[in-house]
PDB file of N, CA and C in Angstrom:
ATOM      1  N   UNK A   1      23.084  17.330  29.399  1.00  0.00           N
ATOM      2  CA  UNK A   1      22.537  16.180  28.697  1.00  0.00           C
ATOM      3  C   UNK A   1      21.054  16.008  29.017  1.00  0.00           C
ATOM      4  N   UNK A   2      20.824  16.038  30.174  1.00  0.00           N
ATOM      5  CA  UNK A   2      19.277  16.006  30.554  1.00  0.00           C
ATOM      6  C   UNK A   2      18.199  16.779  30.306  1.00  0.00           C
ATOM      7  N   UNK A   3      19.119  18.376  29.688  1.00  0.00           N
ATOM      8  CA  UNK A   3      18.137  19.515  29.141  1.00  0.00           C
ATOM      9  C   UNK A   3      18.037  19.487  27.924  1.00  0.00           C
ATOM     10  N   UNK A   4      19.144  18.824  27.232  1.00  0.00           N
ATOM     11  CA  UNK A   4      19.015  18.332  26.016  1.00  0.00           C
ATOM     12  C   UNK A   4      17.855  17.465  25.669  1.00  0.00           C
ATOM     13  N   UNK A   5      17.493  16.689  26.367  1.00  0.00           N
ATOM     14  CA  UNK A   5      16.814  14.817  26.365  1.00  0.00           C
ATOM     15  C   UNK A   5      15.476  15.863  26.661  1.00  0.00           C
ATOM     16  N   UNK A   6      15.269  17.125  27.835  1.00  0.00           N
ATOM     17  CA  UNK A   6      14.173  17.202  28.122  1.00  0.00           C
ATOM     18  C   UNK A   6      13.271  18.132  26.948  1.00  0.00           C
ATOM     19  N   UNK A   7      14.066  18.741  26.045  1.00  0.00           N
ATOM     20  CA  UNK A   7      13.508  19.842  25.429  1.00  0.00           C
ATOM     21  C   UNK A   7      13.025  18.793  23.608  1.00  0.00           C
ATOM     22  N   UNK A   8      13.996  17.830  23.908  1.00  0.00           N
ATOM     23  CA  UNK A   8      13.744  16.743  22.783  1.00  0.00           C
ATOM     24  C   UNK A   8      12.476  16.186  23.354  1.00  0.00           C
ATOM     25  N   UNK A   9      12.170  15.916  24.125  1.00  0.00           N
ATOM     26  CA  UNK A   9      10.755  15.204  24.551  1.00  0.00           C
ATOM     27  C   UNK A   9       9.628  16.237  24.084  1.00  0.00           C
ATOM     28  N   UNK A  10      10.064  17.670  24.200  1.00  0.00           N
ATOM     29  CA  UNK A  10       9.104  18.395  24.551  1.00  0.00           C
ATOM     30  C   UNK A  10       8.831  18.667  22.975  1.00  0.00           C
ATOM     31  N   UNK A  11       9.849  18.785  22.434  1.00  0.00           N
ATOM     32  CA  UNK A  11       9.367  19.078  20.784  1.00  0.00           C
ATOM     33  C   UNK A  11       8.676  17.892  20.482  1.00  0.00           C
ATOM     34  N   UNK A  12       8.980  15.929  20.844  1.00  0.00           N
ATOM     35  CA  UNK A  12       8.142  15.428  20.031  1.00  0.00           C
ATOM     36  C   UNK A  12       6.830  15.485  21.043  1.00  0.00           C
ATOM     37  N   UNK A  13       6.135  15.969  21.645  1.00  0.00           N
ATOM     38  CA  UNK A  13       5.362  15.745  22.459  1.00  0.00           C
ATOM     39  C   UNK A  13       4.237  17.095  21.302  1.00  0.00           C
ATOM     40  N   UNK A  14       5.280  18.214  21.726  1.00  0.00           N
ATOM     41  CA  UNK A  14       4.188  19.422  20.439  1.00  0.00           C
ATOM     42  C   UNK A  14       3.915  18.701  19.587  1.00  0.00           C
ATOM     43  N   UNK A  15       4.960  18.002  18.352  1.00  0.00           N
ATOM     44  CA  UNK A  15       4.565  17.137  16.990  1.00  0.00           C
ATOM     45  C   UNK A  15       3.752  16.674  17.262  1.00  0.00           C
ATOM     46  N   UNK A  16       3.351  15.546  18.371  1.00  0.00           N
ATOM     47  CA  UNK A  16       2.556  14.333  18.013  1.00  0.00           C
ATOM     48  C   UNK A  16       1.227  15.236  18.115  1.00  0.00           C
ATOM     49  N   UNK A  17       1.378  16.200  19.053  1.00  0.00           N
ATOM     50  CA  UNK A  17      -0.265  16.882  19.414  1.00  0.00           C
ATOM     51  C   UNK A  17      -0.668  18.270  18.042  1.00  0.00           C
ATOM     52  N   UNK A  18       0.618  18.202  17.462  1.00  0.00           N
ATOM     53  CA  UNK A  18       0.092  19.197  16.469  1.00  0.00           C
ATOM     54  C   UNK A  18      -0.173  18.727  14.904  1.00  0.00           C
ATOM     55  N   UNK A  19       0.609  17.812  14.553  1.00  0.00           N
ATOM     56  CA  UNK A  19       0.661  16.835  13.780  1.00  0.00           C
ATOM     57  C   UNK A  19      -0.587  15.588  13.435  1.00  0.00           C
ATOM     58  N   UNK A  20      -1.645  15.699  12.607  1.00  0.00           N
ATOM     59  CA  UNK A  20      -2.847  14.830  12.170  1.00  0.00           C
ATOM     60  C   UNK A  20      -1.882  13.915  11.708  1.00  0.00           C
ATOM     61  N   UNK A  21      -3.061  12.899  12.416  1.00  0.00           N
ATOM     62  CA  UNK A  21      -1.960  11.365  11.985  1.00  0.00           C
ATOM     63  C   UNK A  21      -1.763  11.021  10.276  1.00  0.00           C
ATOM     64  N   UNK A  22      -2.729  11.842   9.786  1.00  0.00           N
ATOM     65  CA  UNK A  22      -2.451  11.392   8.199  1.00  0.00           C
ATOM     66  C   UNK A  22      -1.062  12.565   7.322  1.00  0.00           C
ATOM     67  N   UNK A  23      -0.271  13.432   8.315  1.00  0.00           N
ATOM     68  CA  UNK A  23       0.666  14.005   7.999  1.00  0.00           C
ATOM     69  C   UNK A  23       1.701  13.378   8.023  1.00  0.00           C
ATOM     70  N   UNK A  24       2.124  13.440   7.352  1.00  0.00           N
ATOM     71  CA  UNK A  24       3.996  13.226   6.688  1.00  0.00           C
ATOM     72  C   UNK A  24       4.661  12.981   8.046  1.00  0.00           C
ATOM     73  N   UNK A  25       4.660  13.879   9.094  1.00  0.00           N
ATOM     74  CA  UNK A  25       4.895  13.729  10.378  1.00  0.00           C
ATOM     75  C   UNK A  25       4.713  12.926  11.287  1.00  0.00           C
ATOM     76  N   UNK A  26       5.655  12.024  11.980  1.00  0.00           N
ATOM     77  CA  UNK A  26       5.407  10.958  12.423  1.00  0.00           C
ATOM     78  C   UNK A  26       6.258  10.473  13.899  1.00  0.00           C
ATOM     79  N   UNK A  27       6.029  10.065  14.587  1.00  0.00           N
ATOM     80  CA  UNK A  27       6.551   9.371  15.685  1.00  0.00           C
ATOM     81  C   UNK A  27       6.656   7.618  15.684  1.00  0.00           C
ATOM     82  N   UNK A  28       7.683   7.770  15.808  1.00  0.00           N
ATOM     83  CA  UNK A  28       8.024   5.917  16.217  1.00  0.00           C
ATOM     84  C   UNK A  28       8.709   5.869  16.893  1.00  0.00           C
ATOM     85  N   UNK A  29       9.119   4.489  17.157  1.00  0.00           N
ATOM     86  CA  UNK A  29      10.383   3.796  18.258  1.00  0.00           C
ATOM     87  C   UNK A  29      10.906   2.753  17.300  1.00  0.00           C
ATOM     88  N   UNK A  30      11.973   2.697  18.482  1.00  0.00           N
ATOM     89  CA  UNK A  30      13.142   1.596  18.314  1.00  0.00           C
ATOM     90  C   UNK A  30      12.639   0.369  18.889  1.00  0.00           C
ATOM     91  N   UNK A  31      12.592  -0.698  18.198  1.00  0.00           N
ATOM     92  CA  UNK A  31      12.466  -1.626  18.600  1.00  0.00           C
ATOM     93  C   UNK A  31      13.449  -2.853  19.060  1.00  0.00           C
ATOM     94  N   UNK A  32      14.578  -2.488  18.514  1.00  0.00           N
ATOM     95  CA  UNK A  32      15.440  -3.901  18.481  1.00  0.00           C
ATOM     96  C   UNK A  32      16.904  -2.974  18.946  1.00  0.00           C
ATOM     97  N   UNK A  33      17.672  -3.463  18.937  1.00  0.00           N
ATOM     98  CA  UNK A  33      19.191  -2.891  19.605  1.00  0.00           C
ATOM     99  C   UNK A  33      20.016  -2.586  18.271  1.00  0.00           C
ATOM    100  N   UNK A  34      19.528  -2.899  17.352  1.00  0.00           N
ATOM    101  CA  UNK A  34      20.519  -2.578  15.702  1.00  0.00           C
ATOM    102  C   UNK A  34      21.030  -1.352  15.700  1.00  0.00           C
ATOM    103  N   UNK A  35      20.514  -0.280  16.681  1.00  0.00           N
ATOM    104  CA  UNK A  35      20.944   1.185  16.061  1.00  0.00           C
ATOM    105  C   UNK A  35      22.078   1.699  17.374  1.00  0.00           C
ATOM    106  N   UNK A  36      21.715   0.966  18.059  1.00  0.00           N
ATOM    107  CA  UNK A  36      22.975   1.325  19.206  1.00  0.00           C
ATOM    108  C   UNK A  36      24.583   1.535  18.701  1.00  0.00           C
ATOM    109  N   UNK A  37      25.400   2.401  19.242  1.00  0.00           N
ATOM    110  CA  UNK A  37      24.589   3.217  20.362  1.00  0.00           C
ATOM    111  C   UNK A  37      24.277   4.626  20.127  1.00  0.00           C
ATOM    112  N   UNK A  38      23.945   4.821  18.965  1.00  0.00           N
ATOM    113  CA  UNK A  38      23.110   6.266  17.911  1.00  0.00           C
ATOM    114  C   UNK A  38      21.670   6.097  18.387  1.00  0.00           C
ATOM    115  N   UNK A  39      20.927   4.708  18.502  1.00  0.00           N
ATOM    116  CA  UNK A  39      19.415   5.080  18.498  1.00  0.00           C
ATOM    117  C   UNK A  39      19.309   3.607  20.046  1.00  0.00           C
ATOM    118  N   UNK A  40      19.288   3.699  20.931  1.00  0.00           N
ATOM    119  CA  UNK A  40      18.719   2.524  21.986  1.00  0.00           C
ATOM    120  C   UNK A  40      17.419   1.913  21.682  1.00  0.00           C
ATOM    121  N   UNK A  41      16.981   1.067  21.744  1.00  0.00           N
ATOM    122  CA  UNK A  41      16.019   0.276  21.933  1.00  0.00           C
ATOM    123  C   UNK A  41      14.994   0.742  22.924  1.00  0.00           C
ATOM    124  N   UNK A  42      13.987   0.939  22.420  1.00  0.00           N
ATOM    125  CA  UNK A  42      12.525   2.113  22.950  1.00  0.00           C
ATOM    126  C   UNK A  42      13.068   3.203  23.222  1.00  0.00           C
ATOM    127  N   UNK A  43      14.308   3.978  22.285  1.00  0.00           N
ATOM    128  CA  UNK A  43      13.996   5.242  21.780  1.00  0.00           C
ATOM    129  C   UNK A  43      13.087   5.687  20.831  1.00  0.00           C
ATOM    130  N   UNK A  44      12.225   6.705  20.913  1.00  0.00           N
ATOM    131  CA  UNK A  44      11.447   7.495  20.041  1.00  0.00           C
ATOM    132  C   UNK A  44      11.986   8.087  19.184  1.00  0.00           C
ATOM    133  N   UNK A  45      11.751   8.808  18.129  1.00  0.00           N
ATOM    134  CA  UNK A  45      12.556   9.342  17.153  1.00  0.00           C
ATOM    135  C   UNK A  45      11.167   9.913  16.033  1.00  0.00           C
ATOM    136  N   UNK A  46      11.303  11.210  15.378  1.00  0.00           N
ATOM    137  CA  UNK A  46      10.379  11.647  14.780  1.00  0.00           C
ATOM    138  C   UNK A  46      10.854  11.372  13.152  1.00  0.00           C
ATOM    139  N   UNK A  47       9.933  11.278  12.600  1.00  0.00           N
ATOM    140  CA  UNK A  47       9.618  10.716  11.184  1.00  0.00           C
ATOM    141  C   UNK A  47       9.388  12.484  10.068  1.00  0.00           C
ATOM    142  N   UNK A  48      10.496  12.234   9.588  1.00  0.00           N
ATOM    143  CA  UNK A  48      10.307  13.352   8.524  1.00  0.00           C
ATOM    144  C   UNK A  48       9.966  13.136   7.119  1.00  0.00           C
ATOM    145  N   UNK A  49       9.628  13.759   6.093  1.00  0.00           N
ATOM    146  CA  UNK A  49       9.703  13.486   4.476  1.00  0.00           C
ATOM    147  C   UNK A  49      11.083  13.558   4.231  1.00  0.00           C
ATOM    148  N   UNK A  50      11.732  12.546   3.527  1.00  0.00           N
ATOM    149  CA  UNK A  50      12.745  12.694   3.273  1.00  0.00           C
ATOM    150  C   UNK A  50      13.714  13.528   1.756  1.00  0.00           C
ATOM    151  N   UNK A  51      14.326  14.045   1.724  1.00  0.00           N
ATOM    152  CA  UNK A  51      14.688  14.935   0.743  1.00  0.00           C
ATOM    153  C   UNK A  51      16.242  13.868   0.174  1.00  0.00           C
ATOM    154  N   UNK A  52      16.879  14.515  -0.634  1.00  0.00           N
ATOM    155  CA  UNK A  52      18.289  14.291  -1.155  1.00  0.00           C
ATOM    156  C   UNK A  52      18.861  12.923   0.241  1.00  0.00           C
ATOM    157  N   UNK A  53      18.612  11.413  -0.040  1.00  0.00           N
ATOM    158  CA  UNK A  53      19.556  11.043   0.969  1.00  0.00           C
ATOM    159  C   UNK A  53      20.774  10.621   0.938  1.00  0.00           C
ATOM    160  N   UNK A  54      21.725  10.770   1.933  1.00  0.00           N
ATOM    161  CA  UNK A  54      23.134  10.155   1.710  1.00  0.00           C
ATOM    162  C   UNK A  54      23.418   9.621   2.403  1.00  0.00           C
ATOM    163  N   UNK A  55      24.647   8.741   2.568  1.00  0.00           N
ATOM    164  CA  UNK A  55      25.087   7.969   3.394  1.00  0.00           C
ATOM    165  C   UNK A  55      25.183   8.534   5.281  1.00  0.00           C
ATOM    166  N   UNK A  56      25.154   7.421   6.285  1.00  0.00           N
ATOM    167  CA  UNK A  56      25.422   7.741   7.284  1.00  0.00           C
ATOM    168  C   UNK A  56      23.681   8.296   8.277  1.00  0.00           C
ATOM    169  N   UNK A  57      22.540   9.091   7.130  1.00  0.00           N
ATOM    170  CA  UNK A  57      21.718   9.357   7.532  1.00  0.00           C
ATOM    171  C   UNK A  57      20.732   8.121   7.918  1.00  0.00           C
ATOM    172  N   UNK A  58      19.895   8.168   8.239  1.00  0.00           N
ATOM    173  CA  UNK A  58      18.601   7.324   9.045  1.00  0.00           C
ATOM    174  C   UNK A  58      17.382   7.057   8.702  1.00  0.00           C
ATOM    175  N   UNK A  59      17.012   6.167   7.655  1.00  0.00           N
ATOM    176  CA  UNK A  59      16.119   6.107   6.746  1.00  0.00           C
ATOM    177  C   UNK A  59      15.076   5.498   7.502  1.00  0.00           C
ATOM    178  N   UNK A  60      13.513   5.307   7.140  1.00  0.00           N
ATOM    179  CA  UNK A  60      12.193   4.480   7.334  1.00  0.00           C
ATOM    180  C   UNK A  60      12.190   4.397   5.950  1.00  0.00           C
ATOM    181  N   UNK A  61      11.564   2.990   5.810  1.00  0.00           N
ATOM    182  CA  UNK A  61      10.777   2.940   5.109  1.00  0.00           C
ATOM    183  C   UNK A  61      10.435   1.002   4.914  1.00  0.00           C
ATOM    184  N   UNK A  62       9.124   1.255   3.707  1.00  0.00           N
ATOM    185  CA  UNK A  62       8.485   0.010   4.304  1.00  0.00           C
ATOM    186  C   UNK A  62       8.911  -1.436   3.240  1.00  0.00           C
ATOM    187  N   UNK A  63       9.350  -2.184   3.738  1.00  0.00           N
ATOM    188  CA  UNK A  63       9.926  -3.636   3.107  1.00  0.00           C
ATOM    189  C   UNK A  63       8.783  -4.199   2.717  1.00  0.00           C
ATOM    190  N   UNK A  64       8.508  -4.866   1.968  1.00  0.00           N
ATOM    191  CA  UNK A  64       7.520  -5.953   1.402  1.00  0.00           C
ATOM    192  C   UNK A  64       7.898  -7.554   1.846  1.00  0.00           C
ATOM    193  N   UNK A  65       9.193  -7.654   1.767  1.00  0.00           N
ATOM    194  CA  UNK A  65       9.637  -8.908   2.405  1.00  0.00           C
ATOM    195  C   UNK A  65       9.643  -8.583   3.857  1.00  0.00           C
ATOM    196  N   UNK A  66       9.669  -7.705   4.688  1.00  0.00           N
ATOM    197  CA  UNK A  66       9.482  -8.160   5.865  1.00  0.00           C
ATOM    198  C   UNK A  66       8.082  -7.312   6.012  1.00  0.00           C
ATOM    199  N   UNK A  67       7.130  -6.963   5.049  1.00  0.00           N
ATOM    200  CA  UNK A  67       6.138  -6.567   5.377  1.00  0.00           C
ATOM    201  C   UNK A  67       5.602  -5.710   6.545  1.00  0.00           C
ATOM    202  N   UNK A  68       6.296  -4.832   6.607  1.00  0.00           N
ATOM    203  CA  UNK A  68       6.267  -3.906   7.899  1.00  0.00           C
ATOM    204  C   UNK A  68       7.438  -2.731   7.238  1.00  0.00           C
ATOM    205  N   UNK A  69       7.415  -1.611   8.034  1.00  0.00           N
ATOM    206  CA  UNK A  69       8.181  -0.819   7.910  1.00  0.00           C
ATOM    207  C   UNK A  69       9.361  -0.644   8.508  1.00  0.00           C
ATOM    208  N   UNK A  70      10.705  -0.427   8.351  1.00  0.00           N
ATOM    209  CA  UNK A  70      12.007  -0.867   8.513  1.00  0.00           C
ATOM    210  C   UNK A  70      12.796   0.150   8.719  1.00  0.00           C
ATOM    211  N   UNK A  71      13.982   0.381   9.830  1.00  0.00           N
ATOM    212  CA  UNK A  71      14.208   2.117  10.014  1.00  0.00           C
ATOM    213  C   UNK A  71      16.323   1.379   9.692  1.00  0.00           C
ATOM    214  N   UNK A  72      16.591   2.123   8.837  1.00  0.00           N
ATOM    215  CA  UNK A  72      18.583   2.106   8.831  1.00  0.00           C
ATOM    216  C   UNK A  72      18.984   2.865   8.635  1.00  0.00           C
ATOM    217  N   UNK A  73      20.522   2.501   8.660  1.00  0.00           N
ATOM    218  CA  UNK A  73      21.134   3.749   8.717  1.00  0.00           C
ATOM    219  C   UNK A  73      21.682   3.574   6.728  1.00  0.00           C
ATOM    220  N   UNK A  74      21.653   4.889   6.058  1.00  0.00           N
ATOM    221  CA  UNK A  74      22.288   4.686   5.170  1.00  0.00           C
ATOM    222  C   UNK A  74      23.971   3.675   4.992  1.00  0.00           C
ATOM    223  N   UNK A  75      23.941   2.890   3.826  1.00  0.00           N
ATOM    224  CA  UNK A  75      25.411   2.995   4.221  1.00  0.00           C
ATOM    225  C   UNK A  75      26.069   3.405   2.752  1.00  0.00           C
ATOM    226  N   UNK A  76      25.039   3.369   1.563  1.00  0.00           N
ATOM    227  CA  UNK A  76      25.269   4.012   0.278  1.00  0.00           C
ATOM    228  C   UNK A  76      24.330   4.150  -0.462  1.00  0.00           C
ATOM    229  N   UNK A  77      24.163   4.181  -2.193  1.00  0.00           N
ATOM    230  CA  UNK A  77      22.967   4.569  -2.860  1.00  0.00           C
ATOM    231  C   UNK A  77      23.676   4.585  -4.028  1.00  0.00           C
ATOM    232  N   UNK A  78      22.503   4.016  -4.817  1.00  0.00           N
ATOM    233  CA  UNK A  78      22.949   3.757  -6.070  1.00  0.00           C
ATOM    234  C   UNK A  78      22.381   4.397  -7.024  1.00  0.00           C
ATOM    235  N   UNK A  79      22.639   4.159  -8.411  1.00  0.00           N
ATOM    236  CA  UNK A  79      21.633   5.016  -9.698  1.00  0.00           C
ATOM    237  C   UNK A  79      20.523   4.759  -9.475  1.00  0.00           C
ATOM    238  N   UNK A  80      20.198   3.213  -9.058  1.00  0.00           N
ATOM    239  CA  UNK A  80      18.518   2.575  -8.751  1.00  0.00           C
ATOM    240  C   UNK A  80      17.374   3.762  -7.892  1.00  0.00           C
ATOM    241  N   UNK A  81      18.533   4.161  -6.805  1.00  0.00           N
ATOM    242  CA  UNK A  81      18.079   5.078  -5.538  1.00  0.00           C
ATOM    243  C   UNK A  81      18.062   4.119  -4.509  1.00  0.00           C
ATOM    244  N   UNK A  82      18.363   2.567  -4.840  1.00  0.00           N
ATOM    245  CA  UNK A  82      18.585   1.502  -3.285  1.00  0.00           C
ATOM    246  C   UNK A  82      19.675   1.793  -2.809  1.00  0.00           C
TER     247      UNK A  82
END
């Protein structure tokens, strides 16, 4: 588990240093306990372009009503694409 956790650090550590901040590529955290116990609270987690999504996967993206950007877990999808 710990070589797991350490080689995950080490890939986002290459990203953030290889990765220009204006790339698609991205680093964030967890802020709040909502994703437990899949994502802990000030876990990091890297930011991809997203392709085909489906349920169960782990979306960003940015709300207008809460004016900030917002990370969930799928739980379906409609014709709309919400």
């Amino acid at each position: 588990m710990i070589r797991h956790a350490g080689y995950l650090l080490l890939f986002a550590v290459v990203v953030a240093l290889l990765a220009p901040a204006a790339s698609p590529i991205q680093l964030s955290h967890v802020t709040s306990d909502s994703m437990e116990p899949t994502i802990g609270t000030g876990d990091g987690y890297v930011l991809v372009p997203a392709g085909d999504v489906i349920p169960g996967e782990i979306v960003t993206f940015y709300s207008e009503e809460r004016e900030g950007y917002v990370t969930h877990r799928v739980a379906g999808t409609t014709t709309g694409g919400s």
